[in-house]
C-alpha atoms as a PDB file:
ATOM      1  CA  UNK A   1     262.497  64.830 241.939  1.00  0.00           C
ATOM      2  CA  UNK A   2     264.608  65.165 238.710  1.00  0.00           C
ATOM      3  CA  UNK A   3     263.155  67.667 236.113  1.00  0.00           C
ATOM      4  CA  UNK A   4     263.297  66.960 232.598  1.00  0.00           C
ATOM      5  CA  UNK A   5     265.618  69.752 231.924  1.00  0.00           C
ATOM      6  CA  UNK A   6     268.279  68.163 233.939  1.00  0.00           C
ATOM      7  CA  UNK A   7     267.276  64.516 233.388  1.00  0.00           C
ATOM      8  CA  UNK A   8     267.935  65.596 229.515  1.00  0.00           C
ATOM      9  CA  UNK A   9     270.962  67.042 230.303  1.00  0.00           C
ATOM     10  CA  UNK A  10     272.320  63.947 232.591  1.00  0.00           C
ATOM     11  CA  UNK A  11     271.747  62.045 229.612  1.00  0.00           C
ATOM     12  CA  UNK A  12     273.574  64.012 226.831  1.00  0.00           C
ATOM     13  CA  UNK A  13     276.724  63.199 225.166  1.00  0.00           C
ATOM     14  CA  UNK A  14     279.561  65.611 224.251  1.00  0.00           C
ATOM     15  CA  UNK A  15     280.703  63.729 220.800  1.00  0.00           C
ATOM     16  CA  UNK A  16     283.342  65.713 220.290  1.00  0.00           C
ATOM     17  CA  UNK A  17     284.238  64.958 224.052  1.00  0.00           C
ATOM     18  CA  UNK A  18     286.525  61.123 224.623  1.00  0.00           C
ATOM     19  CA  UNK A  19     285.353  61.565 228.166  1.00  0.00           C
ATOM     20  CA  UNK A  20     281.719  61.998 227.558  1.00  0.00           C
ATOM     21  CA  UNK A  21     281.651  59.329 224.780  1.00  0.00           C
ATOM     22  CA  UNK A  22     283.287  57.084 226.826  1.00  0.00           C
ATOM     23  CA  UNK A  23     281.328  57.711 230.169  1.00  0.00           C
ATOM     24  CA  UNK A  24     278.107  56.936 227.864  1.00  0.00           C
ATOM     25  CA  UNK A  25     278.566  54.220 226.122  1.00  0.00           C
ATOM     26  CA  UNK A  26     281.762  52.599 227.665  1.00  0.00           C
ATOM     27  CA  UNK A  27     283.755  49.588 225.187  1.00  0.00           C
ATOM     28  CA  UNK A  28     281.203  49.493 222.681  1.00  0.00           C
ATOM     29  CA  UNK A  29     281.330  53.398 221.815  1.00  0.00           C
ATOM     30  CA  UNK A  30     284.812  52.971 221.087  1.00  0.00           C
ATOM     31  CA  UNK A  31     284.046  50.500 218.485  1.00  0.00           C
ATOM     32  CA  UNK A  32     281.350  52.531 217.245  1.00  0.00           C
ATOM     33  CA  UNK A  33     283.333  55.446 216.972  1.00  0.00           C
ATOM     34  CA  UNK A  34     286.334  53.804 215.607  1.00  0.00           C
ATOM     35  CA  UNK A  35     283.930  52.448 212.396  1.00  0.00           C
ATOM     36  CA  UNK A  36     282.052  55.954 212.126  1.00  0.00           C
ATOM     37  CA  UNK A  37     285.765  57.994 212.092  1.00  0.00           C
ATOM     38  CA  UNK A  38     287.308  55.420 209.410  1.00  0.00           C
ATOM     39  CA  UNK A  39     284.074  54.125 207.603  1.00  0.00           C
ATOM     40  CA  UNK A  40     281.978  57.058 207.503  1.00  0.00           C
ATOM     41  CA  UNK A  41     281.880  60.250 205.538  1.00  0.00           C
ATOM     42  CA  UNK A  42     279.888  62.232 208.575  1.00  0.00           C
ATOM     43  CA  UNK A  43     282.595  60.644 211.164  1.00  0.00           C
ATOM     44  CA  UNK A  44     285.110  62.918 210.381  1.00  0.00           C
ATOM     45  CA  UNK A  45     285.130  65.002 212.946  1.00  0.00           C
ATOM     46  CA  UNK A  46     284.934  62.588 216.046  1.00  0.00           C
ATOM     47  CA  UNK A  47     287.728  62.230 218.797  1.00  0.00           C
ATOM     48  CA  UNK A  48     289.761  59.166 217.492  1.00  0.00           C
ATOM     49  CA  UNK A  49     293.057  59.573 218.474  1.00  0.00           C
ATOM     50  CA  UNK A  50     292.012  60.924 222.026  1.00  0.00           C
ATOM     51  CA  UNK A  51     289.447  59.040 222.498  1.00  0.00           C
ATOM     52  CA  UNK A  52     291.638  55.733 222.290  1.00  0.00           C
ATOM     53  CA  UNK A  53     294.358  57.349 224.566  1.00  0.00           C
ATOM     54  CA  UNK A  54     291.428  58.383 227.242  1.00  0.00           C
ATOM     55  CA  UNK A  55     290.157  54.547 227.129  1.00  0.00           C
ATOM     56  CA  UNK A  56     293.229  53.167 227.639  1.00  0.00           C
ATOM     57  CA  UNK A  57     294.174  55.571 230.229  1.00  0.00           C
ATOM     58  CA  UNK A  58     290.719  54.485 232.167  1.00  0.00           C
ATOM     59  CA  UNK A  59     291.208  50.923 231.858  1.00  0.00           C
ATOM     60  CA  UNK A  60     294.275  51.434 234.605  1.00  0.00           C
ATOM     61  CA  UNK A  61     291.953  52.213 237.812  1.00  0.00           C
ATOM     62  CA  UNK A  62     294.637  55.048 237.881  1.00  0.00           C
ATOM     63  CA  UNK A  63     292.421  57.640 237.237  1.00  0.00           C
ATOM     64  CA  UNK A  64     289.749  59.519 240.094  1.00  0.00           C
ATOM     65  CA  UNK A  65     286.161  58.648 239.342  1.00  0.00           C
ATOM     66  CA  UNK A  66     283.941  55.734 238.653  1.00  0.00           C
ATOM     67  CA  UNK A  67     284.791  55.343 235.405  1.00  0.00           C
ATOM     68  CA  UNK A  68     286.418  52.070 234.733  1.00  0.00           C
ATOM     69  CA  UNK A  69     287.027  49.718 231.324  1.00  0.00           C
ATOM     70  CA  UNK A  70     288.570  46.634 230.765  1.00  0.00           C
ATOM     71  CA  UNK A  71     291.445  46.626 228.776  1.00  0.00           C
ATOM     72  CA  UNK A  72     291.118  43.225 226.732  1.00  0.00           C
ATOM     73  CA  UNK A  73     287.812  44.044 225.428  1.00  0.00           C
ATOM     74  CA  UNK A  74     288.540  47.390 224.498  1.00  0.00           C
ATOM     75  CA  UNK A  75     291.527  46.425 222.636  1.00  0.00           C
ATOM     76  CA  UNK A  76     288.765  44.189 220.866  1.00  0.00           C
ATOM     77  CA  UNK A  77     286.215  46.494 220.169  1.00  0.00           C
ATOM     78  CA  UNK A  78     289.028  49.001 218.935  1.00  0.00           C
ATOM     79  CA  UNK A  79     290.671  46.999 216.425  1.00  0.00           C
ATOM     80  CA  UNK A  80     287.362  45.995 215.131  1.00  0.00           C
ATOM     81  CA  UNK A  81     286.088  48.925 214.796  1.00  0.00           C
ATOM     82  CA  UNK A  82     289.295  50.466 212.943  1.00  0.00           C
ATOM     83  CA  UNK A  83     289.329  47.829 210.375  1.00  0.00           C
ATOM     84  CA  UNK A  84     285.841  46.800 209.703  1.00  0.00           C
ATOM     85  CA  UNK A  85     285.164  51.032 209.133  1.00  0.00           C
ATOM     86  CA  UNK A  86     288.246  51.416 206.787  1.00  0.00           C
ATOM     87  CA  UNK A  87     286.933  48.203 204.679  1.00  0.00           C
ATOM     88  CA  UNK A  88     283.959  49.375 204.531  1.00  0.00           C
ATOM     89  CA  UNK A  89     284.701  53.096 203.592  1.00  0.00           C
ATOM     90  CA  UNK A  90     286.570  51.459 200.695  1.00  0.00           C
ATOM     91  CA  UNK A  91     284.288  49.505 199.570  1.00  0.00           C
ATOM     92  CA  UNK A  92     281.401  52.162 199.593  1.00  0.00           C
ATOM     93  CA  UNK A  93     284.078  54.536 197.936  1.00  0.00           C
ATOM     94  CA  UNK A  94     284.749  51.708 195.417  1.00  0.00           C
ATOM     95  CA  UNK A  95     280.840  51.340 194.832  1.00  0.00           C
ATOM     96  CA  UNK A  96     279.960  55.207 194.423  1.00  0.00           C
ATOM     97  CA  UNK A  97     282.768  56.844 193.327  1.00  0.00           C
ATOM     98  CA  UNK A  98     283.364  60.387 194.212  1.00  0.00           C
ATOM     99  CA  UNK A  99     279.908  61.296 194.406  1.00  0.00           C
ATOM    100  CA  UNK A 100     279.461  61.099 197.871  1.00  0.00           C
ATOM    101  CA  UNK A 101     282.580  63.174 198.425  1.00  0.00           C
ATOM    102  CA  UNK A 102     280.948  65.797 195.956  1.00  0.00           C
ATOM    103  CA  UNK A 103     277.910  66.469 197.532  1.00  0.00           C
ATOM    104  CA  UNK A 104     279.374  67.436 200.478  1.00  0.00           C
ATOM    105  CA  UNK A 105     279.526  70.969 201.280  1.00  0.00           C
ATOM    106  CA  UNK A 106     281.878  70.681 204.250  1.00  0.00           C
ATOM    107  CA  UNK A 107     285.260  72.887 203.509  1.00  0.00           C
ATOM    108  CA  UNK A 108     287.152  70.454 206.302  1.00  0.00           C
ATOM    109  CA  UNK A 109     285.961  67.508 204.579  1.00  0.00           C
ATOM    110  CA  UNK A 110     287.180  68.589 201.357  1.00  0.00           C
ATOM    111  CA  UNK A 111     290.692  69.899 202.355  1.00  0.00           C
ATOM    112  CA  UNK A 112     290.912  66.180 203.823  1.00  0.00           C
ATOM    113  CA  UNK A 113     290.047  64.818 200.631  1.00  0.00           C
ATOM    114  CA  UNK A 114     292.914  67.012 198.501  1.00  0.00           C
ATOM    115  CA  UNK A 115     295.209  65.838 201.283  1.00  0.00           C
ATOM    116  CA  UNK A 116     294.049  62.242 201.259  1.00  0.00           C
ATOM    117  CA  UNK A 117     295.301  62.531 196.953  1.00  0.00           C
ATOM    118  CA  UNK A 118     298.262  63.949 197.783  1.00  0.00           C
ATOM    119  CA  UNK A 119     299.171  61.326 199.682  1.00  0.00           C
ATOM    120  CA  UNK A 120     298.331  58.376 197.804  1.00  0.00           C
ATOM    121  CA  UNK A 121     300.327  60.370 194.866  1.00  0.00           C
ATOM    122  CA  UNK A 122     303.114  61.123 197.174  1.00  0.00           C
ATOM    123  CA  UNK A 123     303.397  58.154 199.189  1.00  0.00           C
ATOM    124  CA  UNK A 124     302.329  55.295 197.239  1.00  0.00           C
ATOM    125  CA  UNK A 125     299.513  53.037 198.291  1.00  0.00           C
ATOM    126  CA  UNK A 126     300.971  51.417 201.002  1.00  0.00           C
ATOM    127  CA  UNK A 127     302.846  54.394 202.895  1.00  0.00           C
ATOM    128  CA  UNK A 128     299.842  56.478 202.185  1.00  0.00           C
ATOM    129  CA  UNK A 129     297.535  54.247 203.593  1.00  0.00           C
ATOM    130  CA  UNK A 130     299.457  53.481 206.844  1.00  0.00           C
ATOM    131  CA  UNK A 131     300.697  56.754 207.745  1.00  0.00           C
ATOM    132  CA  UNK A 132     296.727  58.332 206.983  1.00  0.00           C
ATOM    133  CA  UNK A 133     295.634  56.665 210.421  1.00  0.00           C
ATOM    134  CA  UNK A 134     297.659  59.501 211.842  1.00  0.00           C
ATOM    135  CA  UNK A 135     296.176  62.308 210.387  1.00  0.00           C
ATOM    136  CA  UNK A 136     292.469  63.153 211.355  1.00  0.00           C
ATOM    137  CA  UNK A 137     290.335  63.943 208.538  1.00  0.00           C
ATOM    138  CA  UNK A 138     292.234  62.002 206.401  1.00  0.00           C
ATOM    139  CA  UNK A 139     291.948  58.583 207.221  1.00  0.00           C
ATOM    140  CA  UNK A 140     288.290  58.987 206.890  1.00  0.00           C
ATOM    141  CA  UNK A 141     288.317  60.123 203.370  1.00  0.00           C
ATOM    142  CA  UNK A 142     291.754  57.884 202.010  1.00  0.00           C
ATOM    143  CA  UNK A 143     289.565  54.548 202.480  1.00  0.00           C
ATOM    144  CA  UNK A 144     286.674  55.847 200.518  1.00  0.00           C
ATOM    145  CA  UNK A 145     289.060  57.322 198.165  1.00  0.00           C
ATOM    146  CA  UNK A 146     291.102  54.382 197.666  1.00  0.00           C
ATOM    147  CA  UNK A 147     288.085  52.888 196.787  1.00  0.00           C
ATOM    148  CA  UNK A 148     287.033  55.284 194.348  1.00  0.00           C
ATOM    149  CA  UNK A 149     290.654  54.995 193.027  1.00  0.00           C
ATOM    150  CA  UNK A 150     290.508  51.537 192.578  1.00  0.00           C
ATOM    151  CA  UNK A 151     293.855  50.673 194.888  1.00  0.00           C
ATOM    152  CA  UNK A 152     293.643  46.923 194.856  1.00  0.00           C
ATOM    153  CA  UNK A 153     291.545  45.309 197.267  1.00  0.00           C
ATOM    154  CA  UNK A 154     294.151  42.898 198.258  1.00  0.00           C
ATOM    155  CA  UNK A 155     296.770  45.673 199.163  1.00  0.00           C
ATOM    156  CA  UNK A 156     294.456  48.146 200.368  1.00  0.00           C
ATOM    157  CA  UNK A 157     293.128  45.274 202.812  1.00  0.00           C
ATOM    158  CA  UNK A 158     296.533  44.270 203.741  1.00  0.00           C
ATOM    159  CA  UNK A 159     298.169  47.718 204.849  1.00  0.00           C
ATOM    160  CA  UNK A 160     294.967  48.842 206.177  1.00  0.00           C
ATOM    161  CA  UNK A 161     295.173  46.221 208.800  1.00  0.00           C
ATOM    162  CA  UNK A 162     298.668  46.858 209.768  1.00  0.00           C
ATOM    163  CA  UNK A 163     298.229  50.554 209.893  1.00  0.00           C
ATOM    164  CA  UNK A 164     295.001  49.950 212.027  1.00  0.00           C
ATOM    165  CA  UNK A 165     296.111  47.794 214.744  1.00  0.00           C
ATOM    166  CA  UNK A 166     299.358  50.167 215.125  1.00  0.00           C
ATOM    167  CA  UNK A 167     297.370  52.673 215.429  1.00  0.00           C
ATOM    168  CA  UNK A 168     294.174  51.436 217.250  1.00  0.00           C
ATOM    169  CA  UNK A 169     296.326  49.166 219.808  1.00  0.00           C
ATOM    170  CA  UNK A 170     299.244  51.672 219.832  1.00  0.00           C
ATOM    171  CA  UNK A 171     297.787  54.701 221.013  1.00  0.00           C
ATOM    172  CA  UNK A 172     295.339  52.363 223.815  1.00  0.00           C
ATOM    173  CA  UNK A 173     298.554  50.730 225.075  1.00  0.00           C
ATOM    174  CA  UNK A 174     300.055  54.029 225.206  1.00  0.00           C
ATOM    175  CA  UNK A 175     296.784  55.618 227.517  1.00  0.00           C
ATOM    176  CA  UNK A 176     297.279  52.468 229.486  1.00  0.00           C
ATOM    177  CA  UNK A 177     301.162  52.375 230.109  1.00  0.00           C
ATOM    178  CA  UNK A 178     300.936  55.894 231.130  1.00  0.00           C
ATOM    179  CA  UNK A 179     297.568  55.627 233.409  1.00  0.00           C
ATOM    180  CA  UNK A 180     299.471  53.130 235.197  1.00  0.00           C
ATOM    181  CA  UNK A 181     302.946  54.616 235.828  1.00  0.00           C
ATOM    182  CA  UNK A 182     301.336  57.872 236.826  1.00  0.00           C
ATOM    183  CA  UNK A 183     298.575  58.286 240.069  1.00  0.00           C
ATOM    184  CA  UNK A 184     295.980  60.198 239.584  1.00  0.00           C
ATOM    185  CA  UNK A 185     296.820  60.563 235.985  1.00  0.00           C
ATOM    186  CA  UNK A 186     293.234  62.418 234.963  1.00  0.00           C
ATOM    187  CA  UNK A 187     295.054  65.635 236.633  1.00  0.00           C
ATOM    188  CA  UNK A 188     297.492  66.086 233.584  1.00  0.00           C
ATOM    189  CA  UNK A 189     294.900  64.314 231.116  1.00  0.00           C
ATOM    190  CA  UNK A 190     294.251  67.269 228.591  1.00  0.00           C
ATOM    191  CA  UNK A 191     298.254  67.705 228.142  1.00  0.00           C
ATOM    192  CA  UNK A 192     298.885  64.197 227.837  1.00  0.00           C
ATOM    193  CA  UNK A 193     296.182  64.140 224.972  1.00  0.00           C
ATOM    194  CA  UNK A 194     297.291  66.894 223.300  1.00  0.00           C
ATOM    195  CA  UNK A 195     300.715  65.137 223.886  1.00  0.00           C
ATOM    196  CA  UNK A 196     300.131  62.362 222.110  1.00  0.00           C
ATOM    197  CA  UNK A 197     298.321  63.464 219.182  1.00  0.00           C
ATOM    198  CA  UNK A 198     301.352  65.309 218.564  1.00  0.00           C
ATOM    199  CA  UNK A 199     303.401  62.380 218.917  1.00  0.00           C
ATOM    200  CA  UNK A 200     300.827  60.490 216.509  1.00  0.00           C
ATOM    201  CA  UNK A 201     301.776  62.996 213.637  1.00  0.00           C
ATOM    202  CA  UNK A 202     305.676  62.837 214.021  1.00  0.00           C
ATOM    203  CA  UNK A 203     306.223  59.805 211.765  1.00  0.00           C
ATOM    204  CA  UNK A 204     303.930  62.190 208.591  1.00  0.00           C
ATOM    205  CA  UNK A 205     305.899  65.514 209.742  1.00  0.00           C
ATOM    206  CA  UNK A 206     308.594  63.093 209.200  1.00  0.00           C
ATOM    207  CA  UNK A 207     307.550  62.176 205.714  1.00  0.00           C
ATOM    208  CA  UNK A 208     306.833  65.837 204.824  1.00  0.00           C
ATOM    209  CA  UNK A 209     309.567  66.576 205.212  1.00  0.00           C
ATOM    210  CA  UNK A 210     311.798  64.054 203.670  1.00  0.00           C
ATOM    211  CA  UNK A 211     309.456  64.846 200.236  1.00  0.00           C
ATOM    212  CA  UNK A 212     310.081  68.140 200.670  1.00  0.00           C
ATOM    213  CA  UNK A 213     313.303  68.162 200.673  1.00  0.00           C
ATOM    214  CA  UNK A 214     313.512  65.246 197.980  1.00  0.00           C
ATOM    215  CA  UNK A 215     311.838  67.835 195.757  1.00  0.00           C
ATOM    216  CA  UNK A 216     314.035  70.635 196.606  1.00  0.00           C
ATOM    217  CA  UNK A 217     317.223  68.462 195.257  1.00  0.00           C
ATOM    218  CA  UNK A 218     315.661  67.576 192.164  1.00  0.00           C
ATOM    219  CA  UNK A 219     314.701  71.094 191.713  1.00  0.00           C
ATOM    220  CA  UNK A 220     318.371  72.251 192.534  1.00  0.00           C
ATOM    221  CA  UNK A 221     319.512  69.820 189.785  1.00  0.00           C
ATOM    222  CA  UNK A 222     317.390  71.001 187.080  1.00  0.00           C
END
């Protein structure tokens, strides 16, 4: 007989865990999480990037375990999710201003927040937009802060699509192409995570650094 002590335990969910989220609620957690990470102040913190890699990765049969998803559906679910969150964190950001940003106390949430200015300042509003998908933290606050910036709705709407399917259906396809050209691909699973989230921030590093060193030759001829 099961006790309640391990019955509860059976039943918990590691949210900070793509595996656990995944083995819980299957296709429609990542659409769940995908709206909470880009929609929702309090979704900061959650898995995106690897939890979108894991799913795709487990849609190839590839990996040990019982643990299975479809790969049209979850290509579904994650697209929705990643653009019905970011419209509607702009939207509530474009409704309430900065005052749900102030009343937060977290010190994460507010470095995201300086970071998400800085690049709508450095960027532009399209650039910024795209390339914040990349960055955790920060593409949950740039939608709300778009908003709150009053970015137009029609180009806020339009590169937040394009940088949501590359990056929803880019980083699935990538789990998937590399679940199926490796067996028993769960054995190298954390270092192919950590892998690609790496990968993920290349094309910002990349940015960085060409504004960096923009600056530096303006600064050279002054």
């Amino acid at each position: 007989m099961t006790t309640p002590i391990v019955a509860a335990s059976q039943l918990a969910v590691n949210v900070l865990d793509a595996h656990s989220l995944l083995s819980a609620f299957g296709v429609l957690g990542v659409g769940v999480v995908m709206f909470a990470e880009t929609g929702l102040l309090i979704g900061f913190f959650l898995p995106g990037d690897s939890l979108l890699f894991t799913a795709g990765l487990l849609c190839t049969g590839s990996a040990q375990g019982s643990l299975h998803l479809s790969l049209g559906p979850l290509l579904v679910a994650a697209a929705v999710g990643a653009l019905a969150g970011a419209q509607f964190g702009y939207l509530l950001g474009r409704k309430a201003g900065g005052a749900l940003l102030a009343r937060s106390r977290s010190g994460r949430l507010h470095e995201g927040v300086r970071r998400a200015e800085d690049f709508l300042g450095r960027y532009g509003h399209a650039k910024a937009i795209v390339l914040a998908r990349f960055v955790p933290v920060v593409r949950t606050v740039l939608n709300p802060m778009a908003g709150a910036l009053e970015v137009p709705v029609r180009t806020f709407t339009q590169w937040q699509v394009v940088g949501g399917l590359v990056w929803s259906l880019g980083l699935t396809l990538a789990g998937y192409a590399l679940g199926s050209s490796i067996p028993n691909v769960d054995r190298y699973l954390l270092p192919l995570v950590a892998l690609i989230v790496v990968v993920s921030l290349v094309p910002v590093l990349s940015e960085v650094y060409r504004g960096r060193r923009a600056a530096g030759s303006e600064e050279g001829r002054g």
